[in-house]
Protein backbone atom coordinates (compact mmCIF):
# COMPACT_ATOMS: atom_id res chain seq x y z
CA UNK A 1 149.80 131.65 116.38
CA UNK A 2 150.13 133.34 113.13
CA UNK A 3 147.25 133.06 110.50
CA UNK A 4 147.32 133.36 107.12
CA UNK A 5 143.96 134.13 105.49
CA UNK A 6 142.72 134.16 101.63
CA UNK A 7 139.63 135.83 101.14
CA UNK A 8 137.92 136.23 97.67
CA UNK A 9 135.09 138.49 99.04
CA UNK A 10 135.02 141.12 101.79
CA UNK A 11 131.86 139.67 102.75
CA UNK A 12 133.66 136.46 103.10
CA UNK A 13 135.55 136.70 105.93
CA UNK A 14 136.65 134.39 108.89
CA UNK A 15 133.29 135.65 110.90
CA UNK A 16 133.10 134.26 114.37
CA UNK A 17 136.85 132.43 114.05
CA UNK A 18 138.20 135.93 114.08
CA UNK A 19 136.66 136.37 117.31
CA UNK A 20 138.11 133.55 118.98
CA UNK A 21 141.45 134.47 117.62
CA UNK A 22 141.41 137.85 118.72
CA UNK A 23 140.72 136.27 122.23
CA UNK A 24 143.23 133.67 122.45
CA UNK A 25 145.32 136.23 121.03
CA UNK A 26 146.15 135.06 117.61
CA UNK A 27 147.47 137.40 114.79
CA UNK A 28 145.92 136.84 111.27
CA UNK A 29 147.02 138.66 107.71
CA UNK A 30 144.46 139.40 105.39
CA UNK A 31 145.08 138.41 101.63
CA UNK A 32 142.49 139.71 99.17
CA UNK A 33 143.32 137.43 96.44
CA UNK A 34 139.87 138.92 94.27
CA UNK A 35 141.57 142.47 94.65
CA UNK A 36 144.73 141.53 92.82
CA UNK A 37 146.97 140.56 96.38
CA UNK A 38 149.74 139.08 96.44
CA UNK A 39 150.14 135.54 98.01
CA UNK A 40 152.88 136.21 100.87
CA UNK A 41 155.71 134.39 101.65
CA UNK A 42 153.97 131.66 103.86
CA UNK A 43 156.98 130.07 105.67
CA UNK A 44 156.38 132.25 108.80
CA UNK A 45 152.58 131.34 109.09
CA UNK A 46 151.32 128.59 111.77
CA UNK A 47 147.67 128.09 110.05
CA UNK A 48 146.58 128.66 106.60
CA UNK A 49 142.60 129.45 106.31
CA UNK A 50 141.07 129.65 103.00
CA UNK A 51 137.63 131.42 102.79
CA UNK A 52 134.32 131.11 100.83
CA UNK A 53 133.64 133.53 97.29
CA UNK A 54 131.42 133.47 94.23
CA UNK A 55 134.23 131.97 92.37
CA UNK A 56 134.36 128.26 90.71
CA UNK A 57 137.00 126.00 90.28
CA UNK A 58 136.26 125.86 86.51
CA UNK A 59 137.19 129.44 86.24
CA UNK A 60 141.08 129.30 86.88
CA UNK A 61 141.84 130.54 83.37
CA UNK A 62 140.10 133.64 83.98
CA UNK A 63 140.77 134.31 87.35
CA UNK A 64 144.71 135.27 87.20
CA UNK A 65 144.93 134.44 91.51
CA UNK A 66 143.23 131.52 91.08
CA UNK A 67 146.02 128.77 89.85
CA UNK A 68 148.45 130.75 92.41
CA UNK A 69 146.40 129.92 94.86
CA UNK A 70 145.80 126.28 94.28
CA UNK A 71 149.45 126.12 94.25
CA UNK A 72 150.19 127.59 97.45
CA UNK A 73 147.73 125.58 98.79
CA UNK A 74 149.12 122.10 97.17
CA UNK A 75 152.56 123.59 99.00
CA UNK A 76 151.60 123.81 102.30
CA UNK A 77 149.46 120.79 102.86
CA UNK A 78 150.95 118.87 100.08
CA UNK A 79 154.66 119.44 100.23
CA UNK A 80 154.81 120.94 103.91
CA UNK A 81 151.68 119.09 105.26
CA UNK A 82 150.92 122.26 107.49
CA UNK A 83 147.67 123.15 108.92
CA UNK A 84 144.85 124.15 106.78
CA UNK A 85 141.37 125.02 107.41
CA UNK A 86 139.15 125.53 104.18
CA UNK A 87 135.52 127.12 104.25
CA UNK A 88 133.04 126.35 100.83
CA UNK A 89 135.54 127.80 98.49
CA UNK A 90 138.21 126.99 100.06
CA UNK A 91 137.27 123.62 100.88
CA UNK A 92 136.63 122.77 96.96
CA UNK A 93 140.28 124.41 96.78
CA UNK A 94 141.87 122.33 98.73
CA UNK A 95 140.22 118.97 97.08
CA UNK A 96 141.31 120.34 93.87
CA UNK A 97 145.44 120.91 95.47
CA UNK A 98 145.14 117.50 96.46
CA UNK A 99 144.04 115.81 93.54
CA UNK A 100 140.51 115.98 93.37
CA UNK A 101 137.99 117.38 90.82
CA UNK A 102 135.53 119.75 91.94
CA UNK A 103 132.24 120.32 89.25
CA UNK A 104 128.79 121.81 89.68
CA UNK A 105 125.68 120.23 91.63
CA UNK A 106 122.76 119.33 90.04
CA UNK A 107 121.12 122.17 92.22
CA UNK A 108 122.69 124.46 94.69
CA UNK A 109 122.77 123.99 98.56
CA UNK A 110 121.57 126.87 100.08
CA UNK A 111 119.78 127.81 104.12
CA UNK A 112 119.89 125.06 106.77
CA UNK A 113 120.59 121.36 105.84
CA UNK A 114 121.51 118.54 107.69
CA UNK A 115 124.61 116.63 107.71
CA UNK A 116 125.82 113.48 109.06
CA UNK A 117 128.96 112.30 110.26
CA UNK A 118 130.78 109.32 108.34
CA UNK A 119 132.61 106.65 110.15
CA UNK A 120 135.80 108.29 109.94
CA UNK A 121 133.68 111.63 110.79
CA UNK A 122 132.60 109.75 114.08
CA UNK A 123 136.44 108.82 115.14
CA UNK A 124 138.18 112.29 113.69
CA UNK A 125 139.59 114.11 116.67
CA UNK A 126 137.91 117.50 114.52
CA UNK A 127 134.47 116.52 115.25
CA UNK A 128 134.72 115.48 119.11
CA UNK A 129 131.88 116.42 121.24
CA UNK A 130 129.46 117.01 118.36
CA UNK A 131 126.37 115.29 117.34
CA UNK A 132 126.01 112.05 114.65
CA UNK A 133 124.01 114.53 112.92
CA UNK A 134 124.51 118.23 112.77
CA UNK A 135 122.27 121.46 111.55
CA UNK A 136 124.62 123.36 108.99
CA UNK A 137 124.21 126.33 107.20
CA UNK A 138 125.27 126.06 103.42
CA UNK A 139 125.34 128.07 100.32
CA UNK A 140 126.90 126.85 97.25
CA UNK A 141 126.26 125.63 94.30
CA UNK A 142 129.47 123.25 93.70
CA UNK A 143 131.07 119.93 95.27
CA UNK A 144 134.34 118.30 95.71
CA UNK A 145 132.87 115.06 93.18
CA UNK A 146 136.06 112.96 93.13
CA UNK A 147 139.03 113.02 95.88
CA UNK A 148 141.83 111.05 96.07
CA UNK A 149 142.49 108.14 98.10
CA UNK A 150 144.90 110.06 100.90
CA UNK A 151 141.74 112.22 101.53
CA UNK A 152 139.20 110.96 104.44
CA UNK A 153 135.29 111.83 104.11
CA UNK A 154 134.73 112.91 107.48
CA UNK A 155 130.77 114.00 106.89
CA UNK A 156 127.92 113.84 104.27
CA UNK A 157 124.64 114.30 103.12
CA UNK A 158 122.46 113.19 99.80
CA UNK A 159 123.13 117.03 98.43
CA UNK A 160 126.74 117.12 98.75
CA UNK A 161 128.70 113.29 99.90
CA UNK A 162 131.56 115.31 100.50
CA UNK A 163 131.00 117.99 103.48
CA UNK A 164 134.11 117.38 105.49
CA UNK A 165 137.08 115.99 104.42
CA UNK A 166 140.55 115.63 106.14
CA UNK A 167 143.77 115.34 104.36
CA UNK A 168 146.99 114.26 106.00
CA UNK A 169 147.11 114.78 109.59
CA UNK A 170 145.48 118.58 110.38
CA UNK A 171 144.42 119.93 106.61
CA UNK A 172 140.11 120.01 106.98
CA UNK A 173 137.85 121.32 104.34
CA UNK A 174 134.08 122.15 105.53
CA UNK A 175 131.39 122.86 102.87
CA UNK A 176 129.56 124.08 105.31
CA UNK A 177 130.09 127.89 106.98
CA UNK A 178 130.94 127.13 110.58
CA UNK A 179 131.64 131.07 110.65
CA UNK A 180 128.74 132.49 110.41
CA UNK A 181 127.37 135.42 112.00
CA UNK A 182 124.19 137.29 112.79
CA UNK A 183 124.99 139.50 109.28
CA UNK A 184 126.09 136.74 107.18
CA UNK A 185 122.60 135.92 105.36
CA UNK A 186 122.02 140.08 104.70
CA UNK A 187 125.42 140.32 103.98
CA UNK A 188 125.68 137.43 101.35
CA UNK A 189 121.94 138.62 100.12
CA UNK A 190 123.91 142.07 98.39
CA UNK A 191 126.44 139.42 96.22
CA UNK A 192 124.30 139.24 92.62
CA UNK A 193 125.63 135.63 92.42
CA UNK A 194 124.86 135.05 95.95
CA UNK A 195 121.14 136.22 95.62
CA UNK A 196 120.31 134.07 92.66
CA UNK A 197 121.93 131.14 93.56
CA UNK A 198 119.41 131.68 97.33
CA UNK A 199 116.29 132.09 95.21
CA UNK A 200 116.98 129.48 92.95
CA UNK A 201 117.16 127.14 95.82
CA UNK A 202 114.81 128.34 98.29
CA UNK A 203 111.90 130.06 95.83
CA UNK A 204 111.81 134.06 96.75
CA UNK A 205 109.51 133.85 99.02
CA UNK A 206 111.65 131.93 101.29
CA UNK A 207 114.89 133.15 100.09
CA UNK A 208 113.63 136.96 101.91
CA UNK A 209 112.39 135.17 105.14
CA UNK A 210 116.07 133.35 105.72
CA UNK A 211 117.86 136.04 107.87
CA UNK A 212 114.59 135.19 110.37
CA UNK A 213 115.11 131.53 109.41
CA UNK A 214 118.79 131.32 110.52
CA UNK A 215 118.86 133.58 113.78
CA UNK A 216 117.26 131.44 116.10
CA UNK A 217 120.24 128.65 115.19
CA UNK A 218 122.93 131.71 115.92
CA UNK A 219 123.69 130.32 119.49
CA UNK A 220 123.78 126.52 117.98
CA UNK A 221 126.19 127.21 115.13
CA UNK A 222 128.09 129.73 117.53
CA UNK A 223 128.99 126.93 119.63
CA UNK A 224 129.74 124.04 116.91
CA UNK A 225 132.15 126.73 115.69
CA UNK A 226 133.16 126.89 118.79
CA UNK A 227 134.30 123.10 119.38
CA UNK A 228 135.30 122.51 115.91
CA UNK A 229 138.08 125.51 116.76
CA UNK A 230 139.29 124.37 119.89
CA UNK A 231 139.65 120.63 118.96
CA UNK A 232 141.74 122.30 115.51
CA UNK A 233 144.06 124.08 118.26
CA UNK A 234 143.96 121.07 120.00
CA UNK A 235 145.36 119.27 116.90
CA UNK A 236 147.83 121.98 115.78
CA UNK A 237 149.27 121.57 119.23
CA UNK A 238 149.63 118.00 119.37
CA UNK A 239 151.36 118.43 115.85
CA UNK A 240 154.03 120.49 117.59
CA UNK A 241 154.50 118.89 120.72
């Protein structure tokens, strides 16, 4: 399979996906859309993976990738209802592609929150072989607020109502980071944005103690990643068979 990623942060990468591509031996192409890359032609991609950042929605007229981006994604789940798997960022993204309107929370999201899944959450193929209600780790500070009718809820909590969503057959948007790894909280702690947005929701004192919050849950979110992935392949093949 061939993977197309857009990053908007180094820091922001695929994390523990990129692990299970390299061993089911998947090839992925970076796009640093922050750093002034160009989109690439996407017709020879299989999967098109859209990544967290410190960006907002409300910033596409200053952000010159930005409306480029929404585009390409409109085209390939919209026009050529491909594959698409959106972290945080780039599952606001793909709400706003498809219609939706993404706008700020009344307070950010950020350490270890519980979600739950919807009805449609329950019977989606996506979430197979995970729990009614699962430990997440979040950090952001916007939501997808309205979607249109084509999009399905898939999982929710009082913070954020939209955590999942599914559009069309295989396009999936997770607020959540499924990806995370051991250095994701010190890693995210070095973003200015990041670091604020943490101690704004957590208080400082907890903000500093959430690497040590988080790593006991490693294995847990390890393996959620872990099904969520192979049921996705499990989709994308059904979609080709």
């Amino acid at each position: 399979m061939r993977i197309l990623v857009f990053q908007h942060l180094p820091v922001e990468h695929p994390g523990t996906l990129r692990e299970f591509w390299t061993r089911d031996g998947h090839v992925w192409e970076v796009a640093e859309l922050e750093e002034g890359a160009p989109i690439p032609e996407m017709e020879g991609f299989d999967l098109l993976v859209a990544m967290g950042g410190p960006q907002d929605l409300w910033q596409k007229d200053e952000l010159p990738w930005m409306r480029p981006e929404i585009a390409a994604i409109r085209k390939w789940v919209v026009e050529w209802k491909r594959p698409y798997l959106g972290i945080c960022l780039g599952h606001q993204l793909l709400a706003e592609a498809i219609g939706g309107t993404v706008a700020p929370m009344d307070a950010p999201e950020v350490g270890l929150a519980q979600v739950a899944k919807t009805a449609a959450g329950a019977a989606d193929p996506i979430f197979a072989g995970l729990p009614e209600e699962m430990l997440t780790f979040q950090w952001h500070g916007a939501e997808a607020q309205t979607l249109p009718g084509e999009a399905v809820v898939l999982a929710a909590n009082p913070a954020c109502p939209a955590q999942a969503i599914r559009y069309g057959r295989a396009a999936y948007g997770f607020q959540f980071h499924v990806e995370i790894t051991p250095s994701t909280v010190a890693d995210w702690q070095q973003v200015p944005a990041y670091a604020a947005s943490l101690e704004t929701a957590l208080g400082a004192a907890r903000a500093r103690g959430l690497a040590a919050e988080v790593a006991p849950r490693l294995p847990e979110f390890r393996a959620a990643c872990e099904t969520i992935y192979r049921n996705f392949c499990a989709l994308m093949a059904a979609e080709t068979a």
